[in-house]
N, C-alpha and C. Protein backbone atom coordinates (compact mmCIF):
# COMPACT_ATOMS: atom_id res chain seq x y z
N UNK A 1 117.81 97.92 71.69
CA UNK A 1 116.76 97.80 70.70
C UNK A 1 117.21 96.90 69.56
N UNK A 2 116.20 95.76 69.10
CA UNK A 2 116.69 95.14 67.52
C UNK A 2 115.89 95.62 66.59
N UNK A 3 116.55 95.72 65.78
CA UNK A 3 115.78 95.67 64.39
C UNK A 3 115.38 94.97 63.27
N UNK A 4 114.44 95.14 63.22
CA UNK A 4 114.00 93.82 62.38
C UNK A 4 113.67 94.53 60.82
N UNK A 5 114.13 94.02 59.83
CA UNK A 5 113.74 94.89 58.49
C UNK A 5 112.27 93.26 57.82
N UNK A 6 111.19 93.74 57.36
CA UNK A 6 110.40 93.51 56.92
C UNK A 6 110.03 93.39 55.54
N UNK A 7 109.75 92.43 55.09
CA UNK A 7 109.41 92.73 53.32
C UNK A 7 107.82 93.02 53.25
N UNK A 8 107.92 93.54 51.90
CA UNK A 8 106.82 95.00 51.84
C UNK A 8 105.44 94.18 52.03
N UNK A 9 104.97 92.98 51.76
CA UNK A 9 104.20 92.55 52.07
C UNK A 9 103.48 92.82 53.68
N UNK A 10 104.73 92.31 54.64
CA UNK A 10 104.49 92.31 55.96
C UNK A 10 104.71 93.84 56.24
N UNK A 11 104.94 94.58 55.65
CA UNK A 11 105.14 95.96 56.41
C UNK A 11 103.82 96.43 56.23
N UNK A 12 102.99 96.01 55.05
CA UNK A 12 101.53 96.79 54.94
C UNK A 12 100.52 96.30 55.19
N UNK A 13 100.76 94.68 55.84
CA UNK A 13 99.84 93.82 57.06
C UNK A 13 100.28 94.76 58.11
N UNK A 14 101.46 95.25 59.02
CA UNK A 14 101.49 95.50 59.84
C UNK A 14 101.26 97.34 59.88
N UNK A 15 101.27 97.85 58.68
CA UNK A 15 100.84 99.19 58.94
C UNK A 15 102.33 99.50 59.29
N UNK A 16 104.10 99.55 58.68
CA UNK A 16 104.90 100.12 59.37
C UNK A 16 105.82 100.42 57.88
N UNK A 17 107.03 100.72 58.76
CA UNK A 17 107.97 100.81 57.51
C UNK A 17 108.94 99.47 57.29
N UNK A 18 110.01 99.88 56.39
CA UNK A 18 110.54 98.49 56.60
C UNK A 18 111.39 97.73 57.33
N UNK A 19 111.71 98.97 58.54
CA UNK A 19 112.46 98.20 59.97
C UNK A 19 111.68 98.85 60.55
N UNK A 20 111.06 97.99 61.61
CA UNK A 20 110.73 98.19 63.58
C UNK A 20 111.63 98.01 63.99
N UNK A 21 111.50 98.29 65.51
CA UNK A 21 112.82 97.91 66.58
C UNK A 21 111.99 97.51 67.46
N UNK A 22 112.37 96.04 68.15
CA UNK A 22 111.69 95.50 69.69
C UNK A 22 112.27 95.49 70.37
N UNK A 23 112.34 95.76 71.56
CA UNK A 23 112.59 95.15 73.07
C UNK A 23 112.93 93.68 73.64
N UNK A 24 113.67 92.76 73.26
CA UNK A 24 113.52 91.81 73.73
C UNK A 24 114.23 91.54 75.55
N UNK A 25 113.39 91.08 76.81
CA UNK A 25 114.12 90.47 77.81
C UNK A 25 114.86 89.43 78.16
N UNK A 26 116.08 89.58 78.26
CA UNK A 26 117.08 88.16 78.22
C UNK A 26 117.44 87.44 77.13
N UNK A 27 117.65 87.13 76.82
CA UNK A 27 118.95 86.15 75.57
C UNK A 27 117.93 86.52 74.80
N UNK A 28 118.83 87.23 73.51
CA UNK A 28 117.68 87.22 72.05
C UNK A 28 118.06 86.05 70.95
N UNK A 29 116.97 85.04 71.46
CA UNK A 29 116.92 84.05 70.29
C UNK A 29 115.95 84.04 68.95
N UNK A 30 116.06 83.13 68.20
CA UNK A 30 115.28 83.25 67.25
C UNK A 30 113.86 83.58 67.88
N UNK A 31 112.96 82.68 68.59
CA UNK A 31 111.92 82.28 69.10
C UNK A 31 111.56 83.43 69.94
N UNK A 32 112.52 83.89 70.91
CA UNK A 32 112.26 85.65 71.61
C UNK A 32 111.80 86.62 70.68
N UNK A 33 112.50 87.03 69.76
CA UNK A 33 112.51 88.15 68.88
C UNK A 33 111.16 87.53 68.25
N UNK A 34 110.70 86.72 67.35
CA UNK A 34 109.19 87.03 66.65
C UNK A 34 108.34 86.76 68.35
N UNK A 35 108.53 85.97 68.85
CA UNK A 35 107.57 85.96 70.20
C UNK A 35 107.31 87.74 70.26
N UNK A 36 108.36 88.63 70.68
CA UNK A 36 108.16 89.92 70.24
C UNK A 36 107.48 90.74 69.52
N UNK A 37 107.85 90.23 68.29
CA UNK A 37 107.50 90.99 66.91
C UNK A 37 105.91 90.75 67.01
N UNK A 38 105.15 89.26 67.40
CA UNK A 38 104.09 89.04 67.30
C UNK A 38 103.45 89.96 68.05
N UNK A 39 103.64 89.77 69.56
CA UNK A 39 103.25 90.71 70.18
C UNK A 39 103.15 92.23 70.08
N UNK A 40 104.15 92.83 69.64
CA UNK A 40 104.04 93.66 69.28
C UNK A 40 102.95 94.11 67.87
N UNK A 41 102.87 93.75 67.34
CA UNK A 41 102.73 93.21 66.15
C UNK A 41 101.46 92.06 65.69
N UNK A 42 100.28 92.06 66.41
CA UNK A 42 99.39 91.03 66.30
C UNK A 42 99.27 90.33 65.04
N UNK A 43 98.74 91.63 64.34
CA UNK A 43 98.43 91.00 62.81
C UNK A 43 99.35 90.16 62.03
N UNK A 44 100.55 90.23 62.58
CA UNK A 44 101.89 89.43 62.27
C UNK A 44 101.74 87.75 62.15
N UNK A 45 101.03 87.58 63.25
CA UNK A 45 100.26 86.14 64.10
C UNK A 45 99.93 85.24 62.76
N UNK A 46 101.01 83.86 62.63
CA UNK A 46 100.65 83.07 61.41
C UNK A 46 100.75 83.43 59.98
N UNK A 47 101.64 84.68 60.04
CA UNK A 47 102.44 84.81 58.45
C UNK A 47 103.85 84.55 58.70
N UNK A 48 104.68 84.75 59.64
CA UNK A 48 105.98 84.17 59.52
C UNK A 48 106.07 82.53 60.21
N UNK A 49 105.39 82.23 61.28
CA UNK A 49 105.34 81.15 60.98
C UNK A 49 104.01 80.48 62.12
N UNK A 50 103.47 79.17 61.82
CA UNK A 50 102.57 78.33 62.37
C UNK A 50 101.73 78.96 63.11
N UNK A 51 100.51 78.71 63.58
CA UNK A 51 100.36 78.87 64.65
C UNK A 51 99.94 78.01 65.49
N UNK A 52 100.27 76.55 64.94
CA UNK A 52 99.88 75.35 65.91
C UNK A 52 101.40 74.33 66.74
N UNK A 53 102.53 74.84 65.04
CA UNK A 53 103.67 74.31 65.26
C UNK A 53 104.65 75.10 65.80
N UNK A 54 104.66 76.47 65.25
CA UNK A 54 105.35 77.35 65.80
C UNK A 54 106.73 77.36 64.73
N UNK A 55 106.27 76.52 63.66
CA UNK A 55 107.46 76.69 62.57
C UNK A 55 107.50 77.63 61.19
N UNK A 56 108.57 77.88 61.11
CA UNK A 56 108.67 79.02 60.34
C UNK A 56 107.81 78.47 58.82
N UNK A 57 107.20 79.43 58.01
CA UNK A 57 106.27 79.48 57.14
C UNK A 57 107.73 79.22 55.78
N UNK A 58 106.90 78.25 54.80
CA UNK A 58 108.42 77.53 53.98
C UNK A 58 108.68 78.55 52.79
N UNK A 59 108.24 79.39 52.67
CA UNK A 59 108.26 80.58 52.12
C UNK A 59 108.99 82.17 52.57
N UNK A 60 109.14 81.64 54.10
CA UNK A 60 109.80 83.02 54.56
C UNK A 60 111.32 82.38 55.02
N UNK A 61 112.30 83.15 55.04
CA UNK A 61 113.43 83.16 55.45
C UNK A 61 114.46 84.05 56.05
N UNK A 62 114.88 83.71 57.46
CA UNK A 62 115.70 84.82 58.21
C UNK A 62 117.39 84.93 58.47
N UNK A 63 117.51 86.10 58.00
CA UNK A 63 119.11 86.41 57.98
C UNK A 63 119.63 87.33 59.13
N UNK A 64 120.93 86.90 59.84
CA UNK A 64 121.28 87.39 60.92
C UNK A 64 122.75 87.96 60.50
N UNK A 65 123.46 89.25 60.27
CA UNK A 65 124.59 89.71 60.05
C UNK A 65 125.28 88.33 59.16
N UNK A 66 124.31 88.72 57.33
CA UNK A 66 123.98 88.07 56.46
C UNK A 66 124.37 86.64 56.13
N UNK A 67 123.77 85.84 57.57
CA UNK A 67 124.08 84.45 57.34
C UNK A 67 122.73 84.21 57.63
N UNK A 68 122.41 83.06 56.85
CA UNK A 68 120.66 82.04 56.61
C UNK A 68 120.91 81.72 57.91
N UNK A 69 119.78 82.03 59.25
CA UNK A 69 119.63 81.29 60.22
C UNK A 69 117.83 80.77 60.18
N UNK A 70 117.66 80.42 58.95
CA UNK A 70 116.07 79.75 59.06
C UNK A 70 116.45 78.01 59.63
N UNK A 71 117.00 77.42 59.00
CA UNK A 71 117.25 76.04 59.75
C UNK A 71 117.87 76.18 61.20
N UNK A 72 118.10 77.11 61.48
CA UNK A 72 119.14 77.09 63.11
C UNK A 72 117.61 76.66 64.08
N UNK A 73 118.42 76.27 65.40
CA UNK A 73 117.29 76.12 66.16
C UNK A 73 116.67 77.22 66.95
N UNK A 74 115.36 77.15 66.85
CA UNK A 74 114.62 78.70 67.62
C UNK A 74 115.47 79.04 69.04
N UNK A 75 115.61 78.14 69.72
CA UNK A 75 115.76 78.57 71.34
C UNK A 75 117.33 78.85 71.12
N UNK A 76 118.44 78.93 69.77
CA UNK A 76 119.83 79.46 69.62
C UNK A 76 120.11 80.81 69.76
N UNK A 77 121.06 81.38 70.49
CA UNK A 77 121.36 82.70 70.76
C UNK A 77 121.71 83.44 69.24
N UNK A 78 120.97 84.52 69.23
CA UNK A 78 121.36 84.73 67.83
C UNK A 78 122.55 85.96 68.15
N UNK A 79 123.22 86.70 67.14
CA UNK A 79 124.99 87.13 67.51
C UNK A 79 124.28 88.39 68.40
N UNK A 80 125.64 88.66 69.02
CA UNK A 80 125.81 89.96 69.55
C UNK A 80 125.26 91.43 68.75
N UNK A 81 125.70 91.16 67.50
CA UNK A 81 125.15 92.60 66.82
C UNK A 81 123.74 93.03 66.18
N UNK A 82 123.07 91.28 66.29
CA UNK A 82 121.58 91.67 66.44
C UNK A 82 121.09 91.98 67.79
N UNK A 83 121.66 91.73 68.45
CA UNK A 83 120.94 91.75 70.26
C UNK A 83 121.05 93.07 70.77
N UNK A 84 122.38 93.63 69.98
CA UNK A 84 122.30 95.15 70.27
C UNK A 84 121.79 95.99 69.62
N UNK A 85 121.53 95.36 68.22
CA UNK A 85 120.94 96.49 67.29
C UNK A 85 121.94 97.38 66.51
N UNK A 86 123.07 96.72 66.29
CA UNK A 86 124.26 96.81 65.25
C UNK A 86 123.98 96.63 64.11
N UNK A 87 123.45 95.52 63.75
CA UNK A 87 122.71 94.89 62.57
C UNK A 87 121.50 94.71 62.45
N UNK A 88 121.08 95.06 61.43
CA UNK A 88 119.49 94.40 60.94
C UNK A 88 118.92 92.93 61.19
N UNK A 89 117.93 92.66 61.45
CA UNK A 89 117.45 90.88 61.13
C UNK A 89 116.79 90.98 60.13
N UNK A 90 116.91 90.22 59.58
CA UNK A 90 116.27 90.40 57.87
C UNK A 90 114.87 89.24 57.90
N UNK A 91 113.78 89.70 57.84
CA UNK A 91 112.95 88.27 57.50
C UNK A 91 112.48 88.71 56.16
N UNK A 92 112.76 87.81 55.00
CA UNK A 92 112.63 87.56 53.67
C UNK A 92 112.02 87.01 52.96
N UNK A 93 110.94 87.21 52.38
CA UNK A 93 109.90 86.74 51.42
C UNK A 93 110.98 85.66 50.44
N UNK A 94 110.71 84.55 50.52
CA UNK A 94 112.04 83.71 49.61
C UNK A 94 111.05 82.80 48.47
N UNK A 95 110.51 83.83 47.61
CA UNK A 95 110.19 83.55 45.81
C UNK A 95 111.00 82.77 45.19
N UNK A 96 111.09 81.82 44.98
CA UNK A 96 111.99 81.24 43.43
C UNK A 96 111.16 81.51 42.21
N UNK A 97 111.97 81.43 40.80
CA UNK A 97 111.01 81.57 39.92
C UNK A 97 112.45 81.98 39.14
N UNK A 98 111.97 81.96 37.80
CA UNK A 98 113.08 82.25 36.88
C UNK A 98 112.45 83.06 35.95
């Protein structure tokens, strides 16, 4: 199982708390896991990212056993301790503002 932790925005589009856990089949890459999350998850569809490009929304940002993997490439294996569900995946509402 992974887990994905959610910011509160997307947890009360999706009706959940602030981690789900998905199922992913075969290598969990970036692009597997929300392919997932969407599915699982309809209302999800075009807040984290595109739905024509399939690129992440320039406002959200994802952390993998707390390293920035928003620039990595979607189809990259993301680590072992997200795939098992050791670690959290973090997708992050990323506000600037002072």
């Amino acid at each position: 199982m992974i887990r994905v932790e959610l910011p509160y925005h997307l947890q009360t589009l999706a009706g959940v708390e602030s981690e789900v856990t998905l199922t992913v089949d075969g290598v969990v890459t970036l692009e597997s896991l929300l392919d997932a999350l969407e599915a699982r998850y309809p209302m999800l569809r075009g807040t984290i990212r595109d739905h024509v490009t399939g690129r992440r929304r320039p406002l959200v940002r994802f952390f993998a056993c707390r390293e920035d993997v928003s620039h990595d490439p979607p189809e990259a294996p993301l680590p072992e301790a997200i795939a098992t569900g050791a670690e959290p995946f973090l997708i992050v509402g990323a506000i600037a503002g002072g």
